[in-house]
Protein backbone atom coordinates (compact mmCIF):
# COMPACT_ATOMS: atom_id res chain seq x y z
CA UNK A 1 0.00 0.00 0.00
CA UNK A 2 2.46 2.33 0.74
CA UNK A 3 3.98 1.85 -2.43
CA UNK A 4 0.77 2.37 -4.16
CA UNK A 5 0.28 5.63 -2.33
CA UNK A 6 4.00 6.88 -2.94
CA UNK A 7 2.98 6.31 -7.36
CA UNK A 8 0.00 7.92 -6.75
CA UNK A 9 1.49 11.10 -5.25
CA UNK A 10 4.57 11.16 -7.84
CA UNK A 11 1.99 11.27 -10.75
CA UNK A 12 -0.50 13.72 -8.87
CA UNK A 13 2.46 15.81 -9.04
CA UNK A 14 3.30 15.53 -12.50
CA UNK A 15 -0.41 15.95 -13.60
CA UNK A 16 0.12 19.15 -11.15
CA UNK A 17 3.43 20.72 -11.77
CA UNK A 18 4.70 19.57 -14.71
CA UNK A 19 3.80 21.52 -17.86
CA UNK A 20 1.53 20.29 -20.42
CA UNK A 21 3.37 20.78 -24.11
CA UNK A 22 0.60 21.65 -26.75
CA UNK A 23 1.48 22.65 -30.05
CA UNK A 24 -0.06 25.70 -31.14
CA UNK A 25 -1.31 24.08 -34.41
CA UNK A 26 -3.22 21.41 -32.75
CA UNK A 27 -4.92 23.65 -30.23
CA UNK A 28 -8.47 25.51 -30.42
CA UNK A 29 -8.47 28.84 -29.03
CA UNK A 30 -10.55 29.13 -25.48
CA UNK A 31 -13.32 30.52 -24.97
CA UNK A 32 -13.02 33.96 -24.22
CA UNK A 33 -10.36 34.82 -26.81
CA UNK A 34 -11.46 38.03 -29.17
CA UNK A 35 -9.35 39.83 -32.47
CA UNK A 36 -10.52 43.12 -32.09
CA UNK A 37 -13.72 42.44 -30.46
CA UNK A 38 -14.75 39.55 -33.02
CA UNK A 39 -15.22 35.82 -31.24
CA UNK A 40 -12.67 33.41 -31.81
CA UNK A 41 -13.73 30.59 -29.33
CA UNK A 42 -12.88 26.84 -30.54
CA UNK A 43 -10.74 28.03 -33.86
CA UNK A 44 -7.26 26.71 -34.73
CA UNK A 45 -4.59 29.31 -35.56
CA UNK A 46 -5.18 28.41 -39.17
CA UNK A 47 -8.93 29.43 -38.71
CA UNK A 48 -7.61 32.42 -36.88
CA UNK A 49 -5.45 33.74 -39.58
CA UNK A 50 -8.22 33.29 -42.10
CA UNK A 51 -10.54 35.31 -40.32
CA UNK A 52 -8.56 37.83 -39.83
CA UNK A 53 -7.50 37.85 -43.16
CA UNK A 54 -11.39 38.00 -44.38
CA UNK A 55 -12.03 40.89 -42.70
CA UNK A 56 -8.98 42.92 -44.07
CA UNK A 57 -9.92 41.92 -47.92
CA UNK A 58 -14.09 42.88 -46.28
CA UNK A 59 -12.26 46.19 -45.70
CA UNK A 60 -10.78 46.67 -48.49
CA UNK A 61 -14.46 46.46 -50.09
CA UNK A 62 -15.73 49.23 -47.98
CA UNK A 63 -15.35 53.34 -48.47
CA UNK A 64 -14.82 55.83 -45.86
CA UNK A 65 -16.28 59.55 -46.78
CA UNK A 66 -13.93 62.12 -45.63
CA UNK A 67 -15.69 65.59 -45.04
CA UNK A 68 -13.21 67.70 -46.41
CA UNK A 69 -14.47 71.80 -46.32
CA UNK A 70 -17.61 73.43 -46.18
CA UNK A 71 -19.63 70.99 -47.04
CA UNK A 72 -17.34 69.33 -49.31
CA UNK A 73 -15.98 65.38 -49.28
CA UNK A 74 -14.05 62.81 -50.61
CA UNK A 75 -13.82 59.30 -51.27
CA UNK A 76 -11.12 56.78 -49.67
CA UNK A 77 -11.68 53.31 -50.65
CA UNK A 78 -10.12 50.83 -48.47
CA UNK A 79 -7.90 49.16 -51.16
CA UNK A 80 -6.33 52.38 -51.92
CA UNK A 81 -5.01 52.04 -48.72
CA UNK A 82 -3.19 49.13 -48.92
CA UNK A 83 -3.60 47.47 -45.54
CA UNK A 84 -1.95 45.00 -44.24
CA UNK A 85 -1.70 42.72 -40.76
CA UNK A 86 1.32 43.57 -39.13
CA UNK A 87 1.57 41.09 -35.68
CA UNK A 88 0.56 37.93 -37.11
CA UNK A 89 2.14 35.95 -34.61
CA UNK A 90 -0.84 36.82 -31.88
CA UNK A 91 -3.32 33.98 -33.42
CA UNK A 92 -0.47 31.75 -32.75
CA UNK A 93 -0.40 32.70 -29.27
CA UNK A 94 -3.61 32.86 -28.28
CA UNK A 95 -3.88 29.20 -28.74
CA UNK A 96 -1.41 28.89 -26.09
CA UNK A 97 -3.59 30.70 -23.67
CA UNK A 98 -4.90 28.22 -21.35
CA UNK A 99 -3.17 25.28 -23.23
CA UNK A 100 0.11 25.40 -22.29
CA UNK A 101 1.64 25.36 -18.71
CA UNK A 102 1.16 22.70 -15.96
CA UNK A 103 -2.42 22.20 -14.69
CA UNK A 104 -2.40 25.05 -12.32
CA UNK A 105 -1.40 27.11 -14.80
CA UNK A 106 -3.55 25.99 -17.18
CA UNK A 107 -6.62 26.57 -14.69
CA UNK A 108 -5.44 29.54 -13.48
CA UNK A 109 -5.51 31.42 -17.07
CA UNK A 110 -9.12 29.80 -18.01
CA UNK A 111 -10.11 31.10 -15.04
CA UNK A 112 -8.73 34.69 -15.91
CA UNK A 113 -10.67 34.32 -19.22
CA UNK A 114 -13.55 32.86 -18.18
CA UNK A 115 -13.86 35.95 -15.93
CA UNK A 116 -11.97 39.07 -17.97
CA UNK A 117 -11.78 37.21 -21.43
CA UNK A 118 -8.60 38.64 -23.93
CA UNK A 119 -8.94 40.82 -26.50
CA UNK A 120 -5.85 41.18 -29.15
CA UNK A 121 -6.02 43.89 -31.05
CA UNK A 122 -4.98 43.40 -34.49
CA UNK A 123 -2.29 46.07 -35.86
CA UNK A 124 -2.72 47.16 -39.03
CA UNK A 125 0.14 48.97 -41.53
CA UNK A 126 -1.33 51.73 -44.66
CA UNK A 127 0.65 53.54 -47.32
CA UNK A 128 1.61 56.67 -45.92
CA UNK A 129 1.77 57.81 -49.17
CA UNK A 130 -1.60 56.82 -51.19
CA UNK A 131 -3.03 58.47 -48.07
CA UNK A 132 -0.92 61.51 -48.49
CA UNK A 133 -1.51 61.57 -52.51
CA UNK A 134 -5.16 61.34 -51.13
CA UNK A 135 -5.16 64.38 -49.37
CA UNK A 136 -3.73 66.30 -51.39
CA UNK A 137 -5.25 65.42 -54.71
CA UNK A 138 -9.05 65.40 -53.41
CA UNK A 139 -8.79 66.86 -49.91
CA UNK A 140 -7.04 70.26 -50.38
CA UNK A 141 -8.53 71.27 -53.64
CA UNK A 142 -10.90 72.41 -52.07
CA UNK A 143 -9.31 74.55 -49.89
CA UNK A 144 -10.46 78.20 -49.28
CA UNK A 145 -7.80 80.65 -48.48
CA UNK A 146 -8.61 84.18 -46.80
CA UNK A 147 -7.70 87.42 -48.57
CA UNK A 148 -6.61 89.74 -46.39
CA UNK A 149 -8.83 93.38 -45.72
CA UNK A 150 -7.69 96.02 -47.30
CA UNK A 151 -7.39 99.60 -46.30
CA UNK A 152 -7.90 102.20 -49.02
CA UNK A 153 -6.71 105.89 -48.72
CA UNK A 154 -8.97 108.48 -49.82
CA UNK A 155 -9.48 112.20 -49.45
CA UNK A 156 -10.84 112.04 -45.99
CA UNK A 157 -9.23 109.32 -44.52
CA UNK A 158 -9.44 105.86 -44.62
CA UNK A 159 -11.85 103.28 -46.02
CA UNK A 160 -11.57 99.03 -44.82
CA UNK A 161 -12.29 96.32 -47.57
CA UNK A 162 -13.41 93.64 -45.52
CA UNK A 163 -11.47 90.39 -46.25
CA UNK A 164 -12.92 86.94 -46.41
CA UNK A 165 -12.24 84.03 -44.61
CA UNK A 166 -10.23 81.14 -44.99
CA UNK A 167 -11.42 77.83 -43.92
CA UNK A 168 -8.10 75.05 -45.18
CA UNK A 169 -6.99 71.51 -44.48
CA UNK A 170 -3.42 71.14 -43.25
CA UNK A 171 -1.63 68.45 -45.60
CA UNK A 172 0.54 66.82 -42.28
CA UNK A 173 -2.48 67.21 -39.80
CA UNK A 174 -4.91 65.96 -41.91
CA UNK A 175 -2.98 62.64 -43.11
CA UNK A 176 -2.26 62.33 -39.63
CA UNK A 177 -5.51 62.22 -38.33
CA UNK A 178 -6.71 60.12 -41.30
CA UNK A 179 -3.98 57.31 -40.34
CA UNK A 180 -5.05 57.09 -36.30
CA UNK A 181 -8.59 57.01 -37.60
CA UNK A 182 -8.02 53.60 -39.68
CA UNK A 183 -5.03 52.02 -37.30
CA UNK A 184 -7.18 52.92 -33.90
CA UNK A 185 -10.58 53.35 -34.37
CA UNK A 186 -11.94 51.67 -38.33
CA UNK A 187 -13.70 48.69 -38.22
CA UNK A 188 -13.20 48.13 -41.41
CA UNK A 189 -16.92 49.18 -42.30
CA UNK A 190 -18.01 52.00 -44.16
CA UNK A 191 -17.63 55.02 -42.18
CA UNK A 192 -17.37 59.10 -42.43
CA UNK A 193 -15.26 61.42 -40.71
CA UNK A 194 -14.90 64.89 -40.82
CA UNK A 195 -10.92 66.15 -41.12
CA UNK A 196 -9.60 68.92 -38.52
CA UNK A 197 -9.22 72.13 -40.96
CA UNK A 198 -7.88 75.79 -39.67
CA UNK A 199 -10.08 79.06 -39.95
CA UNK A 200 -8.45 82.27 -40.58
CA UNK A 201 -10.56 85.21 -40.35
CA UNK A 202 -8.59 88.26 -41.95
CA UNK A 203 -11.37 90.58 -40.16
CA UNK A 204 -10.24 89.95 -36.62
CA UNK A 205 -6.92 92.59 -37.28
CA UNK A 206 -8.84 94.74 -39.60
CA UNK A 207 -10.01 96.51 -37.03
CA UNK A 208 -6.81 97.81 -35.87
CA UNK A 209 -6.50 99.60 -39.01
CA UNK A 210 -8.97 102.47 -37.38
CA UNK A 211 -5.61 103.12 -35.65
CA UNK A 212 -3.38 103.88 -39.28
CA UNK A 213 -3.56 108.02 -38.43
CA UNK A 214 -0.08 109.39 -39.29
CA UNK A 215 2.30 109.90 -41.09
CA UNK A 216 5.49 107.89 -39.57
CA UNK A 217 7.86 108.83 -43.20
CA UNK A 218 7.62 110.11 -46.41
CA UNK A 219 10.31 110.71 -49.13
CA UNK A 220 10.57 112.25 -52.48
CA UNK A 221 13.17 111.76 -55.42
CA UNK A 222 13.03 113.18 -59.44
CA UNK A 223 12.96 111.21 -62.40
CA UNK A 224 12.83 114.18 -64.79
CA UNK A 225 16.16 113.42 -66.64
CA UNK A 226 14.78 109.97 -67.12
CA UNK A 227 13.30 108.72 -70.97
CA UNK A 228 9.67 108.13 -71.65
CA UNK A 229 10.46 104.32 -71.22
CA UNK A 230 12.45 104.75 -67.73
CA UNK A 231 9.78 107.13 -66.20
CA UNK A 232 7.06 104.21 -67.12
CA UNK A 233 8.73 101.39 -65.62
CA UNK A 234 9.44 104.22 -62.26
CA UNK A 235 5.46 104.38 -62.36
CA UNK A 236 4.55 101.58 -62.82
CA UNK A 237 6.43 100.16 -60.25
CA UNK A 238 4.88 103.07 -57.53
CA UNK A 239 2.15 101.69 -58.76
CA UNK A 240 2.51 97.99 -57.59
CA UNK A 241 3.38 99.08 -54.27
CA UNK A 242 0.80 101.93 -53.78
CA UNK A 243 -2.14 100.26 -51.74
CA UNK A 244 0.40 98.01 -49.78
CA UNK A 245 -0.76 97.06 -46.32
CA UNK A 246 1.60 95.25 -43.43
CA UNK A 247 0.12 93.63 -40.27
CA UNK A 248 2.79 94.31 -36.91
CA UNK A 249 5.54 91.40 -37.65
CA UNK A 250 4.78 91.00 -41.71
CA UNK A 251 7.90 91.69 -43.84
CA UNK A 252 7.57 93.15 -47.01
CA UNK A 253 9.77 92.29 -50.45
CA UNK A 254 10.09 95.03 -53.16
CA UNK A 255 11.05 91.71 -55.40
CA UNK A 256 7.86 90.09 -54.67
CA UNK A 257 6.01 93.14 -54.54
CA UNK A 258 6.53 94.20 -58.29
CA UNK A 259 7.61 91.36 -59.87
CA UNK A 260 7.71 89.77 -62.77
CA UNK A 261 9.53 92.28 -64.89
CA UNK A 262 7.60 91.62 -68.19
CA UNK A 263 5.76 93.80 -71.17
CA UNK A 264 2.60 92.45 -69.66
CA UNK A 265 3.00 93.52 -66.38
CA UNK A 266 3.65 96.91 -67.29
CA UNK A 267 7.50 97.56 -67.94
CA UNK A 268 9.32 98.60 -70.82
CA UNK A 269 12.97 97.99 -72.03
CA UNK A 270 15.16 101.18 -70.16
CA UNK A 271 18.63 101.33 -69.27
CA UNK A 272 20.02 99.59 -66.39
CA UNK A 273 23.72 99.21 -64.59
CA UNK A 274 25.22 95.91 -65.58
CA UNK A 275 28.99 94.80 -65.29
CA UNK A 276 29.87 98.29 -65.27
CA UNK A 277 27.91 98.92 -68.38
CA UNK A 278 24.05 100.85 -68.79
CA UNK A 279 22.22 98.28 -70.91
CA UNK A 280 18.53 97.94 -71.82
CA UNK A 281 16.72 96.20 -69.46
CA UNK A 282 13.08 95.13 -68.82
CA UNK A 283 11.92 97.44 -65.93
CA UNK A 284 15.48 99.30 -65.99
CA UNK A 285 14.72 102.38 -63.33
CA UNK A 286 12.58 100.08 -60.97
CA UNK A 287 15.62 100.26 -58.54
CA UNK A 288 14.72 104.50 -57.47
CA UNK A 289 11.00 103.09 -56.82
CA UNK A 290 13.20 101.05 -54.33
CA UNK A 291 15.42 103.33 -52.96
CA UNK A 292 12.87 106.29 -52.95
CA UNK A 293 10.55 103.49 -50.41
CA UNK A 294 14.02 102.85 -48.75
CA UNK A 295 14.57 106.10 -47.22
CA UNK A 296 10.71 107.09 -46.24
CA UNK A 297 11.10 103.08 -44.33
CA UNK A 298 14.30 104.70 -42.91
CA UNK A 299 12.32 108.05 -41.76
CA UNK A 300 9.68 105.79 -40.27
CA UNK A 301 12.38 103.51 -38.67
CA UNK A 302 10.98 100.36 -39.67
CA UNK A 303 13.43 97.40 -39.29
CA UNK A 304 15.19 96.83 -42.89
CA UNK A 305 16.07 93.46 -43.28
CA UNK A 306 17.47 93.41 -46.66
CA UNK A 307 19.19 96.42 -48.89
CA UNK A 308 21.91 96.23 -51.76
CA UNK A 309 23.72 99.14 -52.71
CA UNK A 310 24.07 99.75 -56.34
CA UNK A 311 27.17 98.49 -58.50
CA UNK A 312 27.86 102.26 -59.57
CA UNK A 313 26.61 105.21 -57.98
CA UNK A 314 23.65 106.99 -58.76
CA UNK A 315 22.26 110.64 -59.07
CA UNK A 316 18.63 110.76 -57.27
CA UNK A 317 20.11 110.02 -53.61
CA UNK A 318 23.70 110.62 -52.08
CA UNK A 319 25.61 107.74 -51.42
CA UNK A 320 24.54 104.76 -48.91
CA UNK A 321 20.87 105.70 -49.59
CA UNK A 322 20.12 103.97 -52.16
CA UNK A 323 18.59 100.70 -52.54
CA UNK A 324 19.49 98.00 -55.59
CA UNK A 325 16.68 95.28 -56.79
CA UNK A 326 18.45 93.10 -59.10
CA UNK A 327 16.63 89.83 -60.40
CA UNK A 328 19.71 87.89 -61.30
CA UNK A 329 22.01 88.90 -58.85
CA UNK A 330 19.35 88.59 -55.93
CA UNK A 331 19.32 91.42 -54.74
CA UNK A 332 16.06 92.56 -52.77
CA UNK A 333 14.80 95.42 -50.65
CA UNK A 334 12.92 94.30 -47.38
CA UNK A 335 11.45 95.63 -44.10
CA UNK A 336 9.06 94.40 -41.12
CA UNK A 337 6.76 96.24 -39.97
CA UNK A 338 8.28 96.43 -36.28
CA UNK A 339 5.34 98.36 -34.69
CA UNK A 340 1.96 97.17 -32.62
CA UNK A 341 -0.48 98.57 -35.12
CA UNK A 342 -0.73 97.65 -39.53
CA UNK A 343 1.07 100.08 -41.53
CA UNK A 344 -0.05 101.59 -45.14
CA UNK A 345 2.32 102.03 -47.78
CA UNK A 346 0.54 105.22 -50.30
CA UNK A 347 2.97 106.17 -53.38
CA UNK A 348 2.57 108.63 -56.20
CA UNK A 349 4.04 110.27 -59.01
CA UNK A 350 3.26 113.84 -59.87
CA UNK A 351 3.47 115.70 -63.13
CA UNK A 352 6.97 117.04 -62.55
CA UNK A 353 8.32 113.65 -62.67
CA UNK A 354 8.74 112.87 -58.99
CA UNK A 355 8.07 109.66 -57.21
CA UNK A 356 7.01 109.54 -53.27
CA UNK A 357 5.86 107.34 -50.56
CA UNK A 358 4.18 108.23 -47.12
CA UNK A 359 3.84 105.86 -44.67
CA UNK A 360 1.06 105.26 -42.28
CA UNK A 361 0.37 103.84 -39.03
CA UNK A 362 0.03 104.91 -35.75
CA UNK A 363 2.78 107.48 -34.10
CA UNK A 364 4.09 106.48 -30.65
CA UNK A 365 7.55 108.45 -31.02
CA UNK A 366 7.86 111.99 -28.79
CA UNK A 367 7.13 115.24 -30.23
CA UNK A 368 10.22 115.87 -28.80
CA UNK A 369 12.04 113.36 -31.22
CA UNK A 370 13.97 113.67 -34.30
CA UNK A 371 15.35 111.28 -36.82
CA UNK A 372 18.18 112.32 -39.38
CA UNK A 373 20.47 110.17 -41.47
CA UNK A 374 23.49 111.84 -43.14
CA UNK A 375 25.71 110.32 -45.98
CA UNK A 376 29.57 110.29 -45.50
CA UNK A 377 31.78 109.70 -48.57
CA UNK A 378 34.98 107.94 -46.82
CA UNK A 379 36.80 107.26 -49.88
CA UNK A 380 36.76 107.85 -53.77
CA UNK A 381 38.46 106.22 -56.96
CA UNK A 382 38.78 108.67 -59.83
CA UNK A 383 38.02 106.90 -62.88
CA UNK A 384 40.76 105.49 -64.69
CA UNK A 385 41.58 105.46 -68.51
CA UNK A 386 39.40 105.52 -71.20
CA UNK A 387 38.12 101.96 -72.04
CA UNK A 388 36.95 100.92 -75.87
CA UNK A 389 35.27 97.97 -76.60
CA UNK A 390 35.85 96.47 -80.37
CA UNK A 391 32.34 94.88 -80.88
CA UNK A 392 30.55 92.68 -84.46
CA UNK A 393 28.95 95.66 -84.97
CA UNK A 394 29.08 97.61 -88.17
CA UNK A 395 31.79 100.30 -88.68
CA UNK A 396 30.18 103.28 -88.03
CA UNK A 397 28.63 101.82 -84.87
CA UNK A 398 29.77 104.17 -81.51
CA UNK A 399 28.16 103.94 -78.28
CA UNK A 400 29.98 106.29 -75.36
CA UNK A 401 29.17 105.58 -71.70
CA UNK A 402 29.81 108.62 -69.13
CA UNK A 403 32.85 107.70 -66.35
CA UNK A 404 32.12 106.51 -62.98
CA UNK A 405 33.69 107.29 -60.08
CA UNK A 406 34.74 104.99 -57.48
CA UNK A 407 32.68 105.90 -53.66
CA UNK A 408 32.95 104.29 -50.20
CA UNK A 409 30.58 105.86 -48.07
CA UNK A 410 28.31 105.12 -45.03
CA UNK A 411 24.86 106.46 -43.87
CA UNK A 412 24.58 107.91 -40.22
CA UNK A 413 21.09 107.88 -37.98
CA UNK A 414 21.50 110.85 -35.77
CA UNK A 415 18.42 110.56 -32.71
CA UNK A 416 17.95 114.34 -31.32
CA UNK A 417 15.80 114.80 -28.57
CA UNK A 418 14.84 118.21 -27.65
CA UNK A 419 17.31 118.89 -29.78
CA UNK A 420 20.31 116.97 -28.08
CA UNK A 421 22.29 114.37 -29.90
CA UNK A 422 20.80 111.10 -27.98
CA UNK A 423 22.13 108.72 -30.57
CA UNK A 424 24.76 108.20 -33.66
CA UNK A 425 25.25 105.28 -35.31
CA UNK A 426 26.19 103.79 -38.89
CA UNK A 427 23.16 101.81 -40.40
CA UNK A 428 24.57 101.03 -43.75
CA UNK A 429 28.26 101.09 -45.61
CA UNK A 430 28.59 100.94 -49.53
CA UNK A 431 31.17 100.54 -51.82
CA UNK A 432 30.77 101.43 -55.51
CA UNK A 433 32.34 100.74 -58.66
CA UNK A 434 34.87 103.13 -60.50
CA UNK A 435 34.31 102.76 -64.14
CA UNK A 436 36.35 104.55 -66.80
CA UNK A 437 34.45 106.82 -69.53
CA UNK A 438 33.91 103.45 -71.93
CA UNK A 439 32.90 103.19 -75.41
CA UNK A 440 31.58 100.09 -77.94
CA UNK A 441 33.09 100.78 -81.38
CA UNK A 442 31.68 98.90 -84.49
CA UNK A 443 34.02 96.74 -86.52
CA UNK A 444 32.25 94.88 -88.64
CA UNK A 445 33.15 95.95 -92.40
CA UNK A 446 33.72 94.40 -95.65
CA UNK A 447 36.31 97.24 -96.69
CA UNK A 448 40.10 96.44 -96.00
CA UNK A 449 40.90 100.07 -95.81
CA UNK A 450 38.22 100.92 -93.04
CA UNK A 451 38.85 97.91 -90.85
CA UNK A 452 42.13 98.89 -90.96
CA UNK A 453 41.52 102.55 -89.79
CA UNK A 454 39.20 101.65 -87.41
CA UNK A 455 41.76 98.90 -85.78
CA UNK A 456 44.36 101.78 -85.55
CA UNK A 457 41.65 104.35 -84.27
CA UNK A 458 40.96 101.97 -81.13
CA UNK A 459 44.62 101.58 -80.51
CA UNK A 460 45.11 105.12 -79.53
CA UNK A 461 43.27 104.89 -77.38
CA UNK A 462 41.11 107.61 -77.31
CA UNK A 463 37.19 107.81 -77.56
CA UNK A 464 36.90 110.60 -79.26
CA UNK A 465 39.64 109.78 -81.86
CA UNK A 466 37.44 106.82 -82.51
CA UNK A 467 34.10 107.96 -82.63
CA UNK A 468 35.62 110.74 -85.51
CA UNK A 469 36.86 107.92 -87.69
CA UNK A 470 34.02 105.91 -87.12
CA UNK A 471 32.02 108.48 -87.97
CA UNK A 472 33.81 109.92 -90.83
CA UNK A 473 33.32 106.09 -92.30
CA UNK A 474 29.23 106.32 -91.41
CA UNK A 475 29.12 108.99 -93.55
CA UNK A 476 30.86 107.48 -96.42
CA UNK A 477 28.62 104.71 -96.39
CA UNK A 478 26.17 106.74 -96.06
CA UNK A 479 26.80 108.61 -99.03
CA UNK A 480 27.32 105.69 -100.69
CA UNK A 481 23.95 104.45 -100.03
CA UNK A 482 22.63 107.39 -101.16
CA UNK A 483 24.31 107.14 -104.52
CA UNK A 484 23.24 103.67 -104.94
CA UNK A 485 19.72 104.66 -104.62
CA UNK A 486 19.36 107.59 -106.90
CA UNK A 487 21.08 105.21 -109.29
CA UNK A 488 18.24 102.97 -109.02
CA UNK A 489 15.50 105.09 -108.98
CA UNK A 490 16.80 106.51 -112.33
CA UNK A 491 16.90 103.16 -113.65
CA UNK A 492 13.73 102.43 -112.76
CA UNK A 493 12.48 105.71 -114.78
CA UNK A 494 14.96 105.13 -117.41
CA UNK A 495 14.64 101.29 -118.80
């Protein structure tokens, strides 16, 4: 007997505390067991997987609508989203739960289910980028941006354009929310959801433009040496900034402002410094719409972020005040509003051939306040010798280009209060090309004896020298134009 009892105890212990080994693929899945709420009581793993599997191709069937803005939506289809089951390996383990362990074990965790069941939640993987292409291609287009009020000046004051709002969907946010949406909380049915989107109501600032009252800088330069085609493009280009309005913070680019420099946007071909040469440009003279702005911005002491000097200096300001826009070197004129309160930009043009600006905002400097700046020429370069240019052109060809002097200067702000130096200090320094006088001579010529004289004209040297021989062959050919002519026309009477 006590033998008997000594077995019996040795395999109540083994049945007890010695684990039961069940493969995975030959047990059923306890009762209790969910995927992502869905009953999975008495399948294999194999049974598992395929439902699992059904419901992501079921999903792939359905359609979510995505309210896009105002009233507008979209259609994403669940196969455009390419889903896929990323942990397979939990249908493997959940057969394990409750079958694997000794028998304590084993009744311990059928216990636990029998009581809290298990749910595994199934994780899904998407193409970040059909959902992204999504969004942007028939999300966004319907996107509603806000145009900013307006302030208009007119002969008693002020009038406000009210602006209109913007209602938009942010590309990042909204594939964002559109990807925790189907990981988290899609059941794979159809459903509808309505993406975040941002309101921006242009109105909510206009009202501070009640406080645009004075006059924080104005400046004037003349155009009146300028050609027909210069003093356009100089109006034309007051005329793309005229109207401008800044909220407190918002920089402002002259580029950007009166851009492109095309026929159709109002510009004609005038001359315009290039590698030390005046050439016909596009827009040539927009730069003193620039530097005219540059100095009222200056008066008003608005922060300047950007300014160029010219290559070569230039007659409607003294040095260091002027203010270079040049497309293909980059160069750009820009300021920030730096005050509380919007600022309006008003330019004009009078008959005289003068260009101004006047700024408006609000005034918060003393009475008692003054603002100067004063140019300081540190250094100059006379010009050096004359400079011709043999060029294809035909003999008889001359252009002359006036001599350039070489500057290094700086512009001072001087801060009186009651009339007491409070401040000094250099805002800007400039250096500027010296260029000799320069001339382009034609050499193009089918007569020996000119080319000749003309080759031995442009070795002296000397412009003037040149231009006489050139000329002196212009009116040779001219002549002999002339002759040629009258010998046809009498031809022509004479048969």
């Amino acid at each position: 007997m006590k033998r008997i009892a000594i077995a019996l105890c040795a395999l109540v212990a083994v049945v007890l505390f010695f684990p039961l080994n069940v493969q995975a693929a030959d047990a059923t899945i306890r009762k209790g067991i969910t995927f992502d709420g869905v009953d999975a009581s008495g399948m294999t793993r194999q049974q598992a997987d395929e439902l699992i599997n059904n419901r992501i191709n079921e999903s792939k069937q359905s359609e979510i609508i995505v309210n896009c803005v105002e009233g507008k939506s979209a259609i994403l289809k669940g196969a455009d989203l390419k889903l896929t089951w990323k942990n397979t390996g939990i249908t493997s383990e959940a057969t394990l739960v409750g079958n694997r362990g000794n028998f304590i074990q084993r009744y311990k965790a059928r216990k636990d289910l029998a009581i809290n069941g298990k749910d595994y939640a199934i994780e899904y993987t998407i193409d970040d980028a059909a959902i992204r292409a999504f969004v942007e291609d028939q999300c966004m287009i319907y996107n509603n941006d806000s145009k900013q009020a307006v302030i208009e000046k007119t002969e008693d004051g002020f009038s406000v354009i009210p602006g209109e709002i913007g209602i938009n969907i942010d590309e990042e946010e909204a594939v964002n929310y559109i990807k925790n949406f189907v990981i988290n909380d899609w059941d794979g049915k159809s459903a509808e959801i309505d993406l975040p989107v941002q309101v921006d109501d242009p109105n909510e600032m206009a009202a501070d433009f009640s406080q645009i009252t004075d006059v924080l800088g104005e400046y004037e330069t003349s155009y009146k040496t300028s050609s027909a085609d210069r003093s356009a493009n100089v109006a034309n280009g007051c005329r793309l900034v005229n109207g401008t309005t800044l909220y407190p913070g918002q920089e402002f680019s002259m580029y950007d402002t009166i851009k492109p420099f095309t026929i159709e946007n109002g510009y004609r071909p005038a001359g315009s410094y290039m590698n030390g040469l005046v050439v016909d440009s596009i827009g040539g003279g927009i730069c003193q719409v620039s530097t005219t702005l540059y100095n009222a911005v200056l008066l008003a002491e608005l922060e300047v972020t950007e300014r160029n000097n010219h290559s070569m200096i230039v007659t409607y300001v003294k040095a260091s005040m002027d203010a270079a826009i040049a497309e293909s070197a980059g160069k750009d004129f820009k300021f920030v509003n730096n005050t509380e309160t919007p600022i309006y930009i008003e330019g004009y043009t009078t008959e005289d051939k003068k260009i101004g600006f006047r700024i408006y905002g609000k005034e918060t400097r003393p009475s008692n306040r003054t603002v100067e700046y004063k140019s300081e020429v540190l250094e100059t370069t006379p010009a050096g010798p004359e400079n011709i240019i043999a060029s294809s052109d035909p003999v008889g060809f001359v252009s002359v280009q006036s001599a350039h002097i070489g500057y290094k200067a700086q512009l001072r702000k001087i801060v009186k209060v009651d009339g007491e130096v409070e401040s000094d200090e250099i805002i800007n320094k400039s250096t500027y090309k010296m260029v000799p006088r320069t001339a382009v001579i034609g050499t193009a010529t089918s007569d020996p004896t000119a080319a000749a004289q003309i080759q031995e004209a442009i070795a002296t040297g000397s412009i003037d020298y040149a231009r006489s021989v050139a000329n002196a062959w212009k009116a040779l050919a001219n002549q002999a134009a002339a002759a040629m002519a009258a010998q046809a026309a009498e031809a022509n009477v004479n048969p």
